[in-house]
N, C-alpha and C. Protein backbone atom coordinates (compact mmCIF):
# COMPACT_ATOMS: atom_id res chain seq x y z
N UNK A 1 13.54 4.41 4.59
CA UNK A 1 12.91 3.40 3.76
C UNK A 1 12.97 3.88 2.31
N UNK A 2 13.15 2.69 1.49
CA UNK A 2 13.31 3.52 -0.33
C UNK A 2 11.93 3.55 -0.25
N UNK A 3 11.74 4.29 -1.38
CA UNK A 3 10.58 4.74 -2.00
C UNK A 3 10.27 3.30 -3.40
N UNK A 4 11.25 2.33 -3.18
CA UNK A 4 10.73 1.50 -4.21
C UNK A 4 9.28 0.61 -3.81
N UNK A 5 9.51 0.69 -2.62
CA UNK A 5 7.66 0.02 -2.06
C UNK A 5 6.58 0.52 -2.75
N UNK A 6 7.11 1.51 -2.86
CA UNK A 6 5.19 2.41 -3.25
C UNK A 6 4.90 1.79 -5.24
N UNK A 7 6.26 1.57 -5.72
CA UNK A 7 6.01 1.00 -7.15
C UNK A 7 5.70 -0.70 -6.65
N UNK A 8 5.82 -1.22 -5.91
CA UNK A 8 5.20 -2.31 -5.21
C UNK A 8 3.87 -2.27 -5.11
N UNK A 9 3.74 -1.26 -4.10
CA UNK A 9 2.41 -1.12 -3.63
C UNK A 9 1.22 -1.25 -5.29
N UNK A 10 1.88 0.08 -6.01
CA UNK A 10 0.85 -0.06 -6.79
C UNK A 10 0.68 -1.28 -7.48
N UNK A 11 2.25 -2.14 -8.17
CA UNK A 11 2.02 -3.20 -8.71
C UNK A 11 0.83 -4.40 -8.23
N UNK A 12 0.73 -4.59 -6.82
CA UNK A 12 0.54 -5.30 -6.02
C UNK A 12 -1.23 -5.46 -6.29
N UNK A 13 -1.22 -3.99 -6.04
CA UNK A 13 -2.85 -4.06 -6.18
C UNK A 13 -2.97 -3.97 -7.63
N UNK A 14 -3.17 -3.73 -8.30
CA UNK A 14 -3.19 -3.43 -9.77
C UNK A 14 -3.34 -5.30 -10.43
N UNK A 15 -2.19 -6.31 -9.63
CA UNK A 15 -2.44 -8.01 -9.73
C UNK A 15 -3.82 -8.38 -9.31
N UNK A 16 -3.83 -7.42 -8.04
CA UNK A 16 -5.43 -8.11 -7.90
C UNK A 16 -6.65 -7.54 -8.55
N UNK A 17 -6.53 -6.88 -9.37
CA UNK A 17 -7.21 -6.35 -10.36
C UNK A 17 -7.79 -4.99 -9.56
N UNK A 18 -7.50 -4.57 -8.28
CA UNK A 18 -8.61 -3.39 -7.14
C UNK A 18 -8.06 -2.54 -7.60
N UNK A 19 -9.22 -1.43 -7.66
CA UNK A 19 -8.76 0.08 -6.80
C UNK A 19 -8.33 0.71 -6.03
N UNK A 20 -7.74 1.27 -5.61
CA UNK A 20 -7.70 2.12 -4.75
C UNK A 20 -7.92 2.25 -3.84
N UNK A 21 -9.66 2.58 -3.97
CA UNK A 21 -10.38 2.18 -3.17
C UNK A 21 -10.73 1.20 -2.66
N UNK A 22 -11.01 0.41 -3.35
CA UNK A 22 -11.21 -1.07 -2.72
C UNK A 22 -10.12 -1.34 -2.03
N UNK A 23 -8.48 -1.03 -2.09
CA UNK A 23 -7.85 -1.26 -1.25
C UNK A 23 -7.73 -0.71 -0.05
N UNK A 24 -8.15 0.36 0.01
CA UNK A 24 -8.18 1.54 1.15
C UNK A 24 -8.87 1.09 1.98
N UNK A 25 -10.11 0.32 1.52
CA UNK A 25 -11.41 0.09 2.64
C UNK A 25 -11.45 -1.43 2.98
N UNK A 26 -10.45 -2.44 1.71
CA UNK A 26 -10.00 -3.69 2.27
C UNK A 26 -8.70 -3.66 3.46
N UNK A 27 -8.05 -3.09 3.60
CA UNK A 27 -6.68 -2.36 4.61
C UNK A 27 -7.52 -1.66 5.90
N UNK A 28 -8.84 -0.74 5.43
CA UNK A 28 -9.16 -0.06 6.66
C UNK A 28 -8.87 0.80 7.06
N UNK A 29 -8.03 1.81 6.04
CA UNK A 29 -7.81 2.94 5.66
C UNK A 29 -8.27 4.13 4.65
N UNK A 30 -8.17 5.30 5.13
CA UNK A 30 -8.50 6.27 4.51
C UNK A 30 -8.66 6.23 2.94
N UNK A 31 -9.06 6.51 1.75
CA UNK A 31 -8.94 6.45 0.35
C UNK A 31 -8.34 7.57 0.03
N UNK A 32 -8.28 8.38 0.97
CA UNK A 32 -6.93 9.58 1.01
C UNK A 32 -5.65 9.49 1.32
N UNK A 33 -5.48 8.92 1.73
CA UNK A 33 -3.96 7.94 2.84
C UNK A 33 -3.36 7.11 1.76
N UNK A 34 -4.59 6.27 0.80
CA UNK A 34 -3.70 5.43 0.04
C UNK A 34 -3.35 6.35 -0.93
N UNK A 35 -4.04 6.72 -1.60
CA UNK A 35 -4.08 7.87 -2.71
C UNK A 35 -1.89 8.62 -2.35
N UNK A 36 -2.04 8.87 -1.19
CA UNK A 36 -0.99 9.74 -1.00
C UNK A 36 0.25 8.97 -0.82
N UNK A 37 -0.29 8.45 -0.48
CA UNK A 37 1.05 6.99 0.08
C UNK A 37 1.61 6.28 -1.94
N UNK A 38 1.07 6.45 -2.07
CA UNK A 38 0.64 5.81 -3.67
C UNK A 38 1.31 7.27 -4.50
N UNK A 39 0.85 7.96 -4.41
CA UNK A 39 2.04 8.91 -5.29
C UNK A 39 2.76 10.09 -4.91
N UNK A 40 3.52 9.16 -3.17
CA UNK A 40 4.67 9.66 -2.57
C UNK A 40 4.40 10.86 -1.75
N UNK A 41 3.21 11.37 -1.67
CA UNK A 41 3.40 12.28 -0.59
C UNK A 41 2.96 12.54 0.34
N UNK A 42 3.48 10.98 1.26
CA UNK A 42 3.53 10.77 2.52
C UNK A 42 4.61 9.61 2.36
N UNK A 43 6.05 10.10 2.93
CA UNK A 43 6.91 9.98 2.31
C UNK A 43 7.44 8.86 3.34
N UNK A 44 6.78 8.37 4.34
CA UNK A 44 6.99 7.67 5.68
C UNK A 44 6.01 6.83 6.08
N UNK A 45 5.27 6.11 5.73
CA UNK A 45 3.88 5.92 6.19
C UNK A 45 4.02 5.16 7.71
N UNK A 46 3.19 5.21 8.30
CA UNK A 46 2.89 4.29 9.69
C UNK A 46 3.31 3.02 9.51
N UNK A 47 4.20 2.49 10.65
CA UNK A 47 4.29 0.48 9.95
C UNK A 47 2.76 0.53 10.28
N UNK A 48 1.89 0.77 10.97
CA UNK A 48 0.84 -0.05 10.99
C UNK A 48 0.06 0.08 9.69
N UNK A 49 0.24 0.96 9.45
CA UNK A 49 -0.46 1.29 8.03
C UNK A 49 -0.34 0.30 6.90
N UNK A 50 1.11 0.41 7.10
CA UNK A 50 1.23 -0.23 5.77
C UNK A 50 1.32 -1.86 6.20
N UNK A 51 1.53 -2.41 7.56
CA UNK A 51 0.94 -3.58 7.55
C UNK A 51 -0.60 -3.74 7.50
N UNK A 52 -1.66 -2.94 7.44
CA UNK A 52 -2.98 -3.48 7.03
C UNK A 52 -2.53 -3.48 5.70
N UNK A 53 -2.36 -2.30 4.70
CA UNK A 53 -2.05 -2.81 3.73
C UNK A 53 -1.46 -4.23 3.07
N UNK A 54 -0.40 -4.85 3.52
CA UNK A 54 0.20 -6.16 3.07
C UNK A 54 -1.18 -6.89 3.85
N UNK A 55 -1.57 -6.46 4.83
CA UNK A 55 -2.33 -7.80 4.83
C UNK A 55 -3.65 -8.33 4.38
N UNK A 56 -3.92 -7.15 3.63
CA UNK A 56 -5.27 -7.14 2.81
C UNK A 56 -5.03 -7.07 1.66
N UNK A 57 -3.95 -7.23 1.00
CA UNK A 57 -3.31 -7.68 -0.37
C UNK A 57 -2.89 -8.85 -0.11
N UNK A 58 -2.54 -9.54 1.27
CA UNK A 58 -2.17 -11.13 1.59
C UNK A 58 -0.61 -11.39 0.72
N UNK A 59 0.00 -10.61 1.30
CA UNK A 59 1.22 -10.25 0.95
C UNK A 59 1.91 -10.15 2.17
N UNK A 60 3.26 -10.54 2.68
CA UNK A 60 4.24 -10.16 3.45
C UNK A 60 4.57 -9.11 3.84
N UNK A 61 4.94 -8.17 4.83
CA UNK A 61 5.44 -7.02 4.75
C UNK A 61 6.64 -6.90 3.89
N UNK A 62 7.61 -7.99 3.97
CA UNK A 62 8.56 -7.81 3.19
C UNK A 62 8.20 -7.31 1.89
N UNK A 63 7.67 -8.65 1.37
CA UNK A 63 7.17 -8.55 -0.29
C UNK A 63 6.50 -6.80 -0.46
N UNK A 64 5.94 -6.37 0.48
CA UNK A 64 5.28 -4.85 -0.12
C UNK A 64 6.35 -3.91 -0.07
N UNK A 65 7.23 -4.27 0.53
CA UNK A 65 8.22 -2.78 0.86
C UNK A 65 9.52 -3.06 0.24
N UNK A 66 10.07 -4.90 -0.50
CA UNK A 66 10.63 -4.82 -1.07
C UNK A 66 11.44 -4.02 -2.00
N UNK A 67 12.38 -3.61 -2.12
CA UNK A 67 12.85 -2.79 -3.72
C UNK A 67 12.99 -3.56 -4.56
């Protein structure tokens, strides 16, 4: 998988004006997990992972992992 998702990722949330945190705990994940996932070092993440992510940004999987 490119690594262009994660400049997604951040764009993504950053539109909806959240944190981090707030995304971590809207997704249902760790605020450590995003944190890392977010500046690459976790260089693979879980699909499940990162589908809570898209779906608590109400985003596509595509659209998040897009390049």
């Amino acid at each position: 998988m490119s690594s262009g998702y994660l400049k997604n990722l951040k764009k993504l949330r950053q539109q909806k004006g959240w944190s981090q945190e707030k995304l971590a705990h809207e997704a249902g994940i760790s605020y450590q997990t995003l944190i890392k996932i977010e500046r690459g070092y976790i260089k693979n993440p879980k699909l499940e992972t990162l589908i809570k992510i898209a779906k608590a940004l109400k985003v596509s999987l595509e659209d998040l992992i897009k390049t």
